[in-house]
PDB file of N, CA and C in Angstrom:
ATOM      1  N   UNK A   1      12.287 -26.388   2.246  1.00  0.00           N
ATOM      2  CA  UNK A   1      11.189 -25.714   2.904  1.00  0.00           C
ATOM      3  C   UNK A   1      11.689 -24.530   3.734  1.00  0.00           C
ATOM      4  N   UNK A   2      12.773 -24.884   4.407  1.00  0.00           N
ATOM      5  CA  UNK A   2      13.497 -23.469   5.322  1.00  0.00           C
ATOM      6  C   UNK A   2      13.384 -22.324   4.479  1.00  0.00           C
ATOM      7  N   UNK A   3      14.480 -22.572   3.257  1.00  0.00           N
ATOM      8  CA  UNK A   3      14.044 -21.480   2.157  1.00  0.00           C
ATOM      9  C   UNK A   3      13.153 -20.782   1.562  1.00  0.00           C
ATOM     10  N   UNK A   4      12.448 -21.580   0.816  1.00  0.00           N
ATOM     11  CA  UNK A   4      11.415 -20.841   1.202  1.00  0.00           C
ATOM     12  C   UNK A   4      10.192 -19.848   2.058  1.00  0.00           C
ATOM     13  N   UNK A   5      10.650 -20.332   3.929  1.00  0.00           N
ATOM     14  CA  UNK A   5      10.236 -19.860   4.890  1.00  0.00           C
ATOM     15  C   UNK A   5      10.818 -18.491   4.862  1.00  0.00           C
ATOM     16  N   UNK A   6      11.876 -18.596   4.605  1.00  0.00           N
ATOM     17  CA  UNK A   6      13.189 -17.117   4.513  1.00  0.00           C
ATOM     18  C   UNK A   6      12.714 -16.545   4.262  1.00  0.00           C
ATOM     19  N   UNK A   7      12.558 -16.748   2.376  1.00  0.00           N
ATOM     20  CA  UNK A   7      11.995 -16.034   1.609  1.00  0.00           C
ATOM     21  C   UNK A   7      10.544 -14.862   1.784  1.00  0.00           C
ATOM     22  N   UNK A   8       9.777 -15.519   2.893  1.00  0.00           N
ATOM     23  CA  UNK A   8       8.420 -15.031   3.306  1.00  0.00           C
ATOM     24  C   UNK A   8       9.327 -13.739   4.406  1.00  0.00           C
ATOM     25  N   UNK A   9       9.323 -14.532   5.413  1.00  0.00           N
ATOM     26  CA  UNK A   9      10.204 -14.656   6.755  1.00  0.00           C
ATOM     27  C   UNK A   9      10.512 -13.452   6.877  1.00  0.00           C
ATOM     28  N   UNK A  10      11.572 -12.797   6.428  1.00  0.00           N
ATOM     29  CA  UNK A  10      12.701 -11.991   6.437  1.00  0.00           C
ATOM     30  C   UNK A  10      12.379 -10.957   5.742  1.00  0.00           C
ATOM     31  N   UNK A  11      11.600 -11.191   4.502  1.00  0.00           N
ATOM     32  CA  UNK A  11      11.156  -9.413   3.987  1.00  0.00           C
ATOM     33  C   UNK A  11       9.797  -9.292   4.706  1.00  0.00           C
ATOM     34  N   UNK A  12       8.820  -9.894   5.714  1.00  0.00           N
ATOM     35  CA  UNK A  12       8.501  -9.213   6.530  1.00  0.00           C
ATOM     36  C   UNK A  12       8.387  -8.688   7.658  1.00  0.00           C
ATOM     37  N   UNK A  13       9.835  -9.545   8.494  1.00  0.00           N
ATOM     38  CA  UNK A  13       9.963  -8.907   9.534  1.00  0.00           C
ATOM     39  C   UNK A  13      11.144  -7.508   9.257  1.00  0.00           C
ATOM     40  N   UNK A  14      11.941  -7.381   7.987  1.00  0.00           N
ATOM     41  CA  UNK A  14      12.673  -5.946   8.212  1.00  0.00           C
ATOM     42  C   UNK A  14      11.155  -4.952   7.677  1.00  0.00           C
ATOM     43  N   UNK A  15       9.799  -5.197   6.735  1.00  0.00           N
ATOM     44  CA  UNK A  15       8.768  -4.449   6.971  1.00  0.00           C
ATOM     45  C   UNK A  15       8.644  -3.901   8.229  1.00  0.00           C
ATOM     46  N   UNK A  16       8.158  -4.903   9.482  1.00  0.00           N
ATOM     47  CA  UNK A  16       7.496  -4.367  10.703  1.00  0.00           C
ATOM     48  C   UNK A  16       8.671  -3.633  11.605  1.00  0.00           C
ATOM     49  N   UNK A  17       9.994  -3.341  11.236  1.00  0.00           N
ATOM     50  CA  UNK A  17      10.710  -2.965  11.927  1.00  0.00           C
ATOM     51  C   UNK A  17      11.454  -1.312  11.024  1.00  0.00           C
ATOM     52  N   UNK A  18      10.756  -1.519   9.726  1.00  0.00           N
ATOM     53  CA  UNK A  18      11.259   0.132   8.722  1.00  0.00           C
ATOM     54  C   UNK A  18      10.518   1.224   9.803  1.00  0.00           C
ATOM     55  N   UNK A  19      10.803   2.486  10.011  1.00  0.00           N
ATOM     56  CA  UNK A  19       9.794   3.188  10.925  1.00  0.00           C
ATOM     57  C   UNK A  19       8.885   3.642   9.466  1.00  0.00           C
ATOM     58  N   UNK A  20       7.648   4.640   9.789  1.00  0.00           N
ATOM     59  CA  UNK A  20       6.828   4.864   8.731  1.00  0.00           C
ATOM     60  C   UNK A  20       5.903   4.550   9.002  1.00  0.00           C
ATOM     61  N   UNK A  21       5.500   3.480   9.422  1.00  0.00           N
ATOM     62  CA  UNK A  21       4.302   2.614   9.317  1.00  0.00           C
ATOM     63  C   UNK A  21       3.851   1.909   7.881  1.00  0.00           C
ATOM     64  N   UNK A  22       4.468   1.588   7.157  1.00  0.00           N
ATOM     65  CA  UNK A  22       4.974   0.588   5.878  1.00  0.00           C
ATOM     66  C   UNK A  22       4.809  -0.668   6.766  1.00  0.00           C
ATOM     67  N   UNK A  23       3.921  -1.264   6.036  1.00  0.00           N
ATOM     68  CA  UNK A  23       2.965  -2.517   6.345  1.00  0.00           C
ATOM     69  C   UNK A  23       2.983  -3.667   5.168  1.00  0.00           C
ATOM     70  N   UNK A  24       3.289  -4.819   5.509  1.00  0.00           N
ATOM     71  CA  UNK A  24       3.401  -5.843   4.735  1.00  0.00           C
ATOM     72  C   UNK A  24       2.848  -6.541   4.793  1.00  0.00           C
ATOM     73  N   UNK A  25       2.220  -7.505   3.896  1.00  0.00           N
ATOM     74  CA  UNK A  25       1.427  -8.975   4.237  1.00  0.00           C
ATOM     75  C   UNK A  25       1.397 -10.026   3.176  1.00  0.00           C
ATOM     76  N   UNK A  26       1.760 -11.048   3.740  1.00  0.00           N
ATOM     77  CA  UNK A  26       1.785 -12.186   2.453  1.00  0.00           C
ATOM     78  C   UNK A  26       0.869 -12.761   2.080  1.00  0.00           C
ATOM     79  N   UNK A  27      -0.408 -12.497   2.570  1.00  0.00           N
ATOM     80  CA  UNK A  27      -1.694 -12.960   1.893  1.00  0.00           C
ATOM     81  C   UNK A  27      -2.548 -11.736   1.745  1.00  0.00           C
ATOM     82  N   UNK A  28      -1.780 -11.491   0.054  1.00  0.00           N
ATOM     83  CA  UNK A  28      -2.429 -10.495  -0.227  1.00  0.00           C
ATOM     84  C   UNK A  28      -2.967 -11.593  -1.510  1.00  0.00           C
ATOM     85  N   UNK A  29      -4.394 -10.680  -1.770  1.00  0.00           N
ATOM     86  CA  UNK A  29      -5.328 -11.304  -3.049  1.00  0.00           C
ATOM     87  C   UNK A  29      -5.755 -10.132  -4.004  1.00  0.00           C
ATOM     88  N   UNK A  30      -5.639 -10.129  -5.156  1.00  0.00           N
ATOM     89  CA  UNK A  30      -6.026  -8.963  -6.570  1.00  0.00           C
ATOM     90  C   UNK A  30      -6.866  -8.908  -6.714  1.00  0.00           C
ATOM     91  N   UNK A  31      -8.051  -9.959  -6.188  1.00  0.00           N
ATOM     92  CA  UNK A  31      -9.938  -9.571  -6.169  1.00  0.00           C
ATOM     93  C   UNK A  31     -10.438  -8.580  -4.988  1.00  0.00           C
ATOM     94  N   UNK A  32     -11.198  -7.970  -5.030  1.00  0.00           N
ATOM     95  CA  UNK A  32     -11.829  -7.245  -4.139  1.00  0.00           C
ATOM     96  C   UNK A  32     -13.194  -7.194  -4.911  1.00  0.00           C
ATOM     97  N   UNK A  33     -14.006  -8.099  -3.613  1.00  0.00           N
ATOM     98  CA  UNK A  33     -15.368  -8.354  -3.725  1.00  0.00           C
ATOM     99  C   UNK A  33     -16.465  -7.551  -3.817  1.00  0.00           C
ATOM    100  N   UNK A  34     -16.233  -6.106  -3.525  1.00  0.00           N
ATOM    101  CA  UNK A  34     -17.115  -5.177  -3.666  1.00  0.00           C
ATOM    102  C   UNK A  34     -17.594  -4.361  -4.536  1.00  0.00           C
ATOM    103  N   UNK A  35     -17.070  -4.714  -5.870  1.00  0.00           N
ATOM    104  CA  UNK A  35     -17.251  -4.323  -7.333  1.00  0.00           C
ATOM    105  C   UNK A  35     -16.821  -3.153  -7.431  1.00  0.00           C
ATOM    106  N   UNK A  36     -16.249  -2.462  -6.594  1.00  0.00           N
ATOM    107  CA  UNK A  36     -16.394  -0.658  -6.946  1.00  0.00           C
ATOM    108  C   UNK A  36     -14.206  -0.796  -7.610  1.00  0.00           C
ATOM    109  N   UNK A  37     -14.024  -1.198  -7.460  1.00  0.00           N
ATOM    110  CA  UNK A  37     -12.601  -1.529  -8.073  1.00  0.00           C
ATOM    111  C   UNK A  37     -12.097  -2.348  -9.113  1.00  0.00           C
ATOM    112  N   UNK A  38     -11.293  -1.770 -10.075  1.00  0.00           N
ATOM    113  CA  UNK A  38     -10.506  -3.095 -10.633  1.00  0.00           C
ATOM    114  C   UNK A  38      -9.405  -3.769 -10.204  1.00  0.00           C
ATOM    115  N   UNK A  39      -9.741  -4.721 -10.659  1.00  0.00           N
ATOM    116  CA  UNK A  39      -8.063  -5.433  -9.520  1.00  0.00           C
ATOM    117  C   UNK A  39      -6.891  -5.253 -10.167  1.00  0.00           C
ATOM    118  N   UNK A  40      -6.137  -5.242  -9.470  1.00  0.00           N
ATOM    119  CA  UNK A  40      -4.864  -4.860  -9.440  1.00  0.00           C
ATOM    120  C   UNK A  40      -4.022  -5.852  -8.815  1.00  0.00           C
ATOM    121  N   UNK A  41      -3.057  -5.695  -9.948  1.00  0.00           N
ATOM    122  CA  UNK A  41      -2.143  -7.023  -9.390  1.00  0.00           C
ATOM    123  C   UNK A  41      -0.892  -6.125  -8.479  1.00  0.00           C
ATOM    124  N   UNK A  42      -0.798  -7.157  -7.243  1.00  0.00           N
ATOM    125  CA  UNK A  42       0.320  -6.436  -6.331  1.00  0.00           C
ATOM    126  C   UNK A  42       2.047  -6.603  -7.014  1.00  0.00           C
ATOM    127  N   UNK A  43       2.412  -5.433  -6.874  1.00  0.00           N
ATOM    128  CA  UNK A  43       4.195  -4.840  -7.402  1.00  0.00           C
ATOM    129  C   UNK A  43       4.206  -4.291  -6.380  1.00  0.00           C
ATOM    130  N   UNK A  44       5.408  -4.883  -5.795  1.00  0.00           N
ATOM    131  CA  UNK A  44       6.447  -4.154  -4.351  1.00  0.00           C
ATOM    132  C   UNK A  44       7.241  -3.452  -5.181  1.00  0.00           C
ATOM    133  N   UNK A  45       7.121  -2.045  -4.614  1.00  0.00           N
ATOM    134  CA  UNK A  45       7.716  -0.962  -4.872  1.00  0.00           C
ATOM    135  C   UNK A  45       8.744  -0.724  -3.940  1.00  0.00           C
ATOM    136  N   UNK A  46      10.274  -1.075  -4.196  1.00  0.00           N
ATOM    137  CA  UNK A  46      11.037  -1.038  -2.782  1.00  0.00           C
ATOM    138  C   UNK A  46      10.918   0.891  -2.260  1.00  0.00           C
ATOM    139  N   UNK A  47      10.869   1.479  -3.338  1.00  0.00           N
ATOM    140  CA  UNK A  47      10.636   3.028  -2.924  1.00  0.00           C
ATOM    141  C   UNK A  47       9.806   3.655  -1.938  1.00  0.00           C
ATOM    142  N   UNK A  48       8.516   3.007  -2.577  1.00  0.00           N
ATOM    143  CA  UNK A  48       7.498   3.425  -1.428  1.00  0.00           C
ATOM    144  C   UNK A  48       7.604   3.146  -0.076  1.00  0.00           C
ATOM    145  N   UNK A  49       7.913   4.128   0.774  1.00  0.00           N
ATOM    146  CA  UNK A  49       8.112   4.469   1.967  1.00  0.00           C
ATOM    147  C   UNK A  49       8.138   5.359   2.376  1.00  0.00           C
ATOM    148  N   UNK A  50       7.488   5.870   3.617  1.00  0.00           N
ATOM    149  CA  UNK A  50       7.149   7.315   4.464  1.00  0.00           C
ATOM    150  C   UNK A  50       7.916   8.124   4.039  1.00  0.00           C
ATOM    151  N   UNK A  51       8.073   9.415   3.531  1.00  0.00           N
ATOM    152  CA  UNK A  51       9.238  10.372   2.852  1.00  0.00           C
ATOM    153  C   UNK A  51       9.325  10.580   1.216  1.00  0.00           C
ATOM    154  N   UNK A  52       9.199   9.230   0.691  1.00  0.00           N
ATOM    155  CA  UNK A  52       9.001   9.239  -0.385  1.00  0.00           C
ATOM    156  C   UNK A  52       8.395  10.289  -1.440  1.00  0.00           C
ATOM    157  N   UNK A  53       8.962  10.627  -2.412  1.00  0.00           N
ATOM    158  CA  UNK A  53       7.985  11.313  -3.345  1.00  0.00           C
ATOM    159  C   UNK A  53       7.648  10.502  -4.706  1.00  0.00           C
ATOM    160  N   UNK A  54       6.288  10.011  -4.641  1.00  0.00           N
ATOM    161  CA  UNK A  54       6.303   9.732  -5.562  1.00  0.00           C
ATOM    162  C   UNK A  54       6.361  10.094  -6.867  1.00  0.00           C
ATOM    163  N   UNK A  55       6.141   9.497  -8.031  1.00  0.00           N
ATOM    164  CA  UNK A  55       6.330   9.741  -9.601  1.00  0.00           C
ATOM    165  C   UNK A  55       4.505   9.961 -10.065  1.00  0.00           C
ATOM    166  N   UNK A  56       4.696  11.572 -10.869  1.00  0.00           N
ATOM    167  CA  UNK A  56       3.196  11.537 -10.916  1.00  0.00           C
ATOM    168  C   UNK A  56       2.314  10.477 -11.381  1.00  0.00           C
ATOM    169  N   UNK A  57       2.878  10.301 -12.226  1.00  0.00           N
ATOM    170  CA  UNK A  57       2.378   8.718 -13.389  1.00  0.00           C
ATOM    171  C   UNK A  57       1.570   7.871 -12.525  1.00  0.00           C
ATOM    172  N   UNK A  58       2.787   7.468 -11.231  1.00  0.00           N
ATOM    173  CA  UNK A  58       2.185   6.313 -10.462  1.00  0.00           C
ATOM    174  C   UNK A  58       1.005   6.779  -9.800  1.00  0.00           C
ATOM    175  N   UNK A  59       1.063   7.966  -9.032  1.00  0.00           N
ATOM    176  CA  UNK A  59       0.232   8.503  -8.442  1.00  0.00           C
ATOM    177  C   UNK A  59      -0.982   8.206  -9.133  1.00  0.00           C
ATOM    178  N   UNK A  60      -1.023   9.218 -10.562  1.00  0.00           N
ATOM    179  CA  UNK A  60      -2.262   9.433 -11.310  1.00  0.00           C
ATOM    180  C   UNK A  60      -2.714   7.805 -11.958  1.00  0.00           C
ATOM    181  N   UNK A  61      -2.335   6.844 -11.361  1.00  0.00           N
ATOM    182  CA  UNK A  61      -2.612   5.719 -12.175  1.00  0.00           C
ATOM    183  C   UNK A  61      -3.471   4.941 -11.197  1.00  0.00           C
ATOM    184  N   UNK A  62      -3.322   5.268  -9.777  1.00  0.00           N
ATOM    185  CA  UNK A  62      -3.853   4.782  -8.948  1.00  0.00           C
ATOM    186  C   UNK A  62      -5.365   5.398  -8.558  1.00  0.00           C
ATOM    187  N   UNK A  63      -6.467   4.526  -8.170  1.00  0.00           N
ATOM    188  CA  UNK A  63      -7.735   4.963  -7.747  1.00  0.00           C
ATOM    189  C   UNK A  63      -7.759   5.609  -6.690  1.00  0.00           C
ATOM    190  N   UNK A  64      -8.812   6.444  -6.257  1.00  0.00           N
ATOM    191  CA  UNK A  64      -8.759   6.884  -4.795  1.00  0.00           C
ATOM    192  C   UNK A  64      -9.741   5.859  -4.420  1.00  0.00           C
ATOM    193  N   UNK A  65      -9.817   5.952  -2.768  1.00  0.00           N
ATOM    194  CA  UNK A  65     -10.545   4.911  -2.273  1.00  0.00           C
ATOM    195  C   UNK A  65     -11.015   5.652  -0.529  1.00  0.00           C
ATOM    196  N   UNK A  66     -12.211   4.813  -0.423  1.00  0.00           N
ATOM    197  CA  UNK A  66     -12.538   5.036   0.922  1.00  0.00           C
ATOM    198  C   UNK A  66     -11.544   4.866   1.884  1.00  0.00           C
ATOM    199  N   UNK A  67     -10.986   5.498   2.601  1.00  0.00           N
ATOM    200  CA  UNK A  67     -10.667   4.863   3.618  1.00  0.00           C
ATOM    201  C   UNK A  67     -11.264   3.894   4.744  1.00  0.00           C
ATOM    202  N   UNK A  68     -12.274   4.768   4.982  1.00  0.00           N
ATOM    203  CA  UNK A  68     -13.399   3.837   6.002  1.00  0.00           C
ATOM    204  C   UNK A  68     -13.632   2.889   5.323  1.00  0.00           C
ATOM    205  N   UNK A  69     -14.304   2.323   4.452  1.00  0.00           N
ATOM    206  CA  UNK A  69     -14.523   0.786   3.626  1.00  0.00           C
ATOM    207  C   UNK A  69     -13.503   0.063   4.457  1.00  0.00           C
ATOM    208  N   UNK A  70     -11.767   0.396   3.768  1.00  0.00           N
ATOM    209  CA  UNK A  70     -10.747  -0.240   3.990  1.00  0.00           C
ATOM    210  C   UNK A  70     -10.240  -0.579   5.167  1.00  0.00           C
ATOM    211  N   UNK A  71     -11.187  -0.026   6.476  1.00  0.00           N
ATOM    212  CA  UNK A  71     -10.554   0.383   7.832  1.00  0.00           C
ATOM    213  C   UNK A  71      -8.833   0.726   7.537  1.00  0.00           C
ATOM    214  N   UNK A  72      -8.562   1.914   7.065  1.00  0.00           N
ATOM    215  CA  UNK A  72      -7.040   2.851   7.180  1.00  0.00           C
ATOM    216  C   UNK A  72      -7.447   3.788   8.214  1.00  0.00           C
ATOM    217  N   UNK A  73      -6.546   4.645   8.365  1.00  0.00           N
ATOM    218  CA  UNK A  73      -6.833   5.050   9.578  1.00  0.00           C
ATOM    219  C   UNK A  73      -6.728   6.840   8.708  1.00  0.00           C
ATOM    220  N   UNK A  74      -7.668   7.835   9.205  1.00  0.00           N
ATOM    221  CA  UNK A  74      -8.254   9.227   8.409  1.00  0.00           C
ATOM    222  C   UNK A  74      -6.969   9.595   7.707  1.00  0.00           C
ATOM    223  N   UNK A  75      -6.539  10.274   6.542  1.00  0.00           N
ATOM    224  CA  UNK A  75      -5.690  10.974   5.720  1.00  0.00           C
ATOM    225  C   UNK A  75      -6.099  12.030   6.651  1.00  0.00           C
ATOM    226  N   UNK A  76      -4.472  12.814   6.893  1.00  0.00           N
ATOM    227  CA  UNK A  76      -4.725  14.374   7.244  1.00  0.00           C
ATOM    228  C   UNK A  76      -5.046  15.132   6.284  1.00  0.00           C
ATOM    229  N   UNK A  77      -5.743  16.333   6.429  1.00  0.00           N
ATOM    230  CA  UNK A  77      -6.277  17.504   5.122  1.00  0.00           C
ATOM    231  C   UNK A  77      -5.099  17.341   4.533  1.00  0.00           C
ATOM    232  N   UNK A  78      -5.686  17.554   3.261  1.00  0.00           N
ATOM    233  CA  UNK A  78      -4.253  17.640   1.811  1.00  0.00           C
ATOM    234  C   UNK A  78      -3.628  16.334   1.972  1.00  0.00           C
ATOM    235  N   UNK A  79      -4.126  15.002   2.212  1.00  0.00           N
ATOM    236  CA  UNK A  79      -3.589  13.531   1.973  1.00  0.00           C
ATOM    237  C   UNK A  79      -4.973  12.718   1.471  1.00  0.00           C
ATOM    238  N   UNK A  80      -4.563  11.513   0.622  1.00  0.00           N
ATOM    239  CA  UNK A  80      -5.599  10.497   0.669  1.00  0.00           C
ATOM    240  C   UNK A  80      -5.058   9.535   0.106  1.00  0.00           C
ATOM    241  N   UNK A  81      -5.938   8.552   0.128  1.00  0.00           N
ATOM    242  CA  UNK A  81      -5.246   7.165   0.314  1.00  0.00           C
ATOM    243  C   UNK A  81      -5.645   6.562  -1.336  1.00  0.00           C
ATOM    244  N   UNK A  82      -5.184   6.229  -1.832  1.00  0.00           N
ATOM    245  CA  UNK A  82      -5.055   5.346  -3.359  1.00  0.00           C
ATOM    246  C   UNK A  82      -4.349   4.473  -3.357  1.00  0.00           C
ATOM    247  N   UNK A  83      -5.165   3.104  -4.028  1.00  0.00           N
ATOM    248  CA  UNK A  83      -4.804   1.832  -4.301  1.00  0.00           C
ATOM    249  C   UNK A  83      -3.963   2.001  -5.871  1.00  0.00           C
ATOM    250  N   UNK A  84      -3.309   1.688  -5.209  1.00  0.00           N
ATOM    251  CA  UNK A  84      -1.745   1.881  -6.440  1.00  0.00           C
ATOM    252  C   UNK A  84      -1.011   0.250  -6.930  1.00  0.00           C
ATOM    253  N   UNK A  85      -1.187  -0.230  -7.996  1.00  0.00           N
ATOM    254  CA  UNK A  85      -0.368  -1.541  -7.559  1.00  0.00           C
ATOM    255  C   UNK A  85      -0.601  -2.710  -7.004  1.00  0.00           C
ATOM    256  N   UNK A  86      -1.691  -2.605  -6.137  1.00  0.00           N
ATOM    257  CA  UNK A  86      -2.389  -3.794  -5.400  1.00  0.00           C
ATOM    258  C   UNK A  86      -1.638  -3.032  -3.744  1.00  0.00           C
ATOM    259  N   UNK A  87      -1.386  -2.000  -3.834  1.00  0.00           N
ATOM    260  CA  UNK A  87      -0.972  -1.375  -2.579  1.00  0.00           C
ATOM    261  C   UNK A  87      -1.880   0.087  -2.262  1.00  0.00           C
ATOM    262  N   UNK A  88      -2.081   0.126  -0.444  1.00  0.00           N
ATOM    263  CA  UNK A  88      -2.912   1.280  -0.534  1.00  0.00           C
ATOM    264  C   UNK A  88      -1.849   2.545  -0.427  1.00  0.00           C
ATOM    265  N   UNK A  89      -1.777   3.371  -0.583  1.00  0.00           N
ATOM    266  CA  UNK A  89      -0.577   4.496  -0.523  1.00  0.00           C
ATOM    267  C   UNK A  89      -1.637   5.844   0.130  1.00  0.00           C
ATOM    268  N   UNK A  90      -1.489   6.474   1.331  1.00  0.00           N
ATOM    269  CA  UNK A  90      -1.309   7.181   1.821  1.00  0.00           C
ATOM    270  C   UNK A  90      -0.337   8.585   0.873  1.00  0.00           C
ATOM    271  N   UNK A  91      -0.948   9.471   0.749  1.00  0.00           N
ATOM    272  CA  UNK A  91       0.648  10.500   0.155  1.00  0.00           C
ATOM    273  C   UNK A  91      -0.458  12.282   0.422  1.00  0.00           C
ATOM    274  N   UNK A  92       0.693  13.031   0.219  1.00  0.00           N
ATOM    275  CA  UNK A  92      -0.136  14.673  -0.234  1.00  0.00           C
ATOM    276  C   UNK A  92      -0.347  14.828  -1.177  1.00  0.00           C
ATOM    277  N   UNK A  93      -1.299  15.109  -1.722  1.00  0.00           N
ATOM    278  CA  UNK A  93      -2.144  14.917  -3.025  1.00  0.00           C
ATOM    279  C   UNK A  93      -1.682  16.200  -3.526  1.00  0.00           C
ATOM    280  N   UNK A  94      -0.965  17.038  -3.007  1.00  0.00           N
ATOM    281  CA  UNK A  94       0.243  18.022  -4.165  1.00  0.00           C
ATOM    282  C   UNK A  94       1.272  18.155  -4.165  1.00  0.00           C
ATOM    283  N   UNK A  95       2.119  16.933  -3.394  1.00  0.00           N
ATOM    284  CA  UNK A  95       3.190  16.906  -3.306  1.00  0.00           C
ATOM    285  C   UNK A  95       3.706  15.276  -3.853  1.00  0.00           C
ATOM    286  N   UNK A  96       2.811  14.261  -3.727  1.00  0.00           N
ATOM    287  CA  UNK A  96       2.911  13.062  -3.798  1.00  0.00           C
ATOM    288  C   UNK A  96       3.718  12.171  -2.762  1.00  0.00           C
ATOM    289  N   UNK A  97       4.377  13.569  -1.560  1.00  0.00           N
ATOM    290  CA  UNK A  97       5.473  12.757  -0.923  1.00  0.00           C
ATOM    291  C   UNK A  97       4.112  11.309   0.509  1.00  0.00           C
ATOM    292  N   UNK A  98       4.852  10.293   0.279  1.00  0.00           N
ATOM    293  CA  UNK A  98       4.071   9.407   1.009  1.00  0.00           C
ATOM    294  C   UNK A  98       4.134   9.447   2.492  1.00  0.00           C
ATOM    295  N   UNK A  99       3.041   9.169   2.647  1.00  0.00           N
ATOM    296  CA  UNK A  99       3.229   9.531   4.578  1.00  0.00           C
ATOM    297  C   UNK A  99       2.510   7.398   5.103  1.00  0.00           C
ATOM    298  N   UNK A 100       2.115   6.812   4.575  1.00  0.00           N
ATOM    299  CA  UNK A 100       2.013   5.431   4.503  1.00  0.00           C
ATOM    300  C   UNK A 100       1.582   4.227   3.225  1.00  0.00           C
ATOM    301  N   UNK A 101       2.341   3.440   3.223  1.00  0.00           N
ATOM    302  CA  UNK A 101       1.680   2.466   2.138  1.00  0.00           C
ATOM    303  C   UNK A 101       1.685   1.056   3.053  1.00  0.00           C
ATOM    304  N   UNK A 102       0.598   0.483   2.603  1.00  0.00           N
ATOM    305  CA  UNK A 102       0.049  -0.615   2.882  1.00  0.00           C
ATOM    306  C   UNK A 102      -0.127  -2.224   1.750  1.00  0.00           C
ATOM    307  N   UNK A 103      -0.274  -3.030   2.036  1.00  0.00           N
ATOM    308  CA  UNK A 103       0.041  -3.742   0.881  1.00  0.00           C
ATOM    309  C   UNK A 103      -1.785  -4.258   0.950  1.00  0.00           C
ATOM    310  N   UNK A 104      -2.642  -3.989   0.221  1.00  0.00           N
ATOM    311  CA  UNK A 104      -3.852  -4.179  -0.256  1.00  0.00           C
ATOM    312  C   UNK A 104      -4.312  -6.132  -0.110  1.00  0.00           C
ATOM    313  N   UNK A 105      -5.073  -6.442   1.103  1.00  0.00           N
ATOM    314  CA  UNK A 105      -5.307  -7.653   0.707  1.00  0.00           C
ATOM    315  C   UNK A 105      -6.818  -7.707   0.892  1.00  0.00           C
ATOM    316  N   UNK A 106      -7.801  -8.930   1.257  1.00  0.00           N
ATOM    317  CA  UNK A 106      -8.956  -8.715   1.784  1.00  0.00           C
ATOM    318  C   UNK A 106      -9.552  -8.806   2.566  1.00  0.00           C
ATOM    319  N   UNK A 107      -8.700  -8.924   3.482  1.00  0.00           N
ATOM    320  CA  UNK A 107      -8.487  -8.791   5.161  1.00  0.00           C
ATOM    321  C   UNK A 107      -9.125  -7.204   5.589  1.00  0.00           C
ATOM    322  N   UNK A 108      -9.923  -6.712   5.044  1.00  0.00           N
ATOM    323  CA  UNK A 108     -10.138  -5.147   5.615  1.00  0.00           C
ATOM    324  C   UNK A 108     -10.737  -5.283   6.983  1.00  0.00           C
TER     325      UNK A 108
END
C-alpha cells in the first residue's frame, strides 16, 4: 500500500512545486457532463510545461474551450485554452509556446 501511495504521492507533490503553474490531479475523469465535448482520455505529457513549444499536430488536435465554463483563469490576447489529451493547455495560438496546462477533471 506505501507503494502505491508513492506512486500518487510524489508525482504530485514535484507538480505543485515545478514553477509555471502546471497543475496536477489524481482524480481526473474522461466524461464531461455537458455534452459540448468529446472525451478524451488523459496522457501526461512530461513536456508540457510553461515555456514549452508545442508540436502543431498536438495543438491542432485539441478543442478550444470556454474558459469561464471551466473556471481557468482569462488567456491573455493571442492565448487560449484547449483541452488536449484530457489536459487543459493554456499556449499562444501562433506560437504554441505554453504559458499553463492543467490536468482536465470534473471538479470545475
Amino acid at each position: 500500500m506505501n507503494c502505491i501511495r508513492k506512486i500518487f504521492i510524489y508525482p504530485t507533490l514535484v507538480a505543485l512545486l515545478l514553477p509555471g503553474g502546471v497543475a496536477f490531479s489524481q482524480d481526473h475523469h474522461d466524461d464531461h457532463h455537458d455534452g459540448d465535448h468529446h472525451n478524451h482520455a488523459y496522457v501526461h505529457h512530461e513536456e508540457w510545461r510553461h515555456g514549452y513549444r508545442m508540436h502543431h499536430e498536438d495543438w491542432d488536435r485539441g478543442e478550444r474551450i470556454d474558459y469561464r465554463h471551466y473556471h481557468l483563469q482569462e488567456p491573455p490576447r493571442g492565448y487560449e485554452w484547449r483541452e488536449v489529451d484530457g489536459n487543459y493547455v493554456m499556449a499562444a495560438v501562433a506560437t504554441g509556446v505554453i504559458a499553463s496546462v492543467i490536468v482536465a477533471s470534473e471538479a470545475h
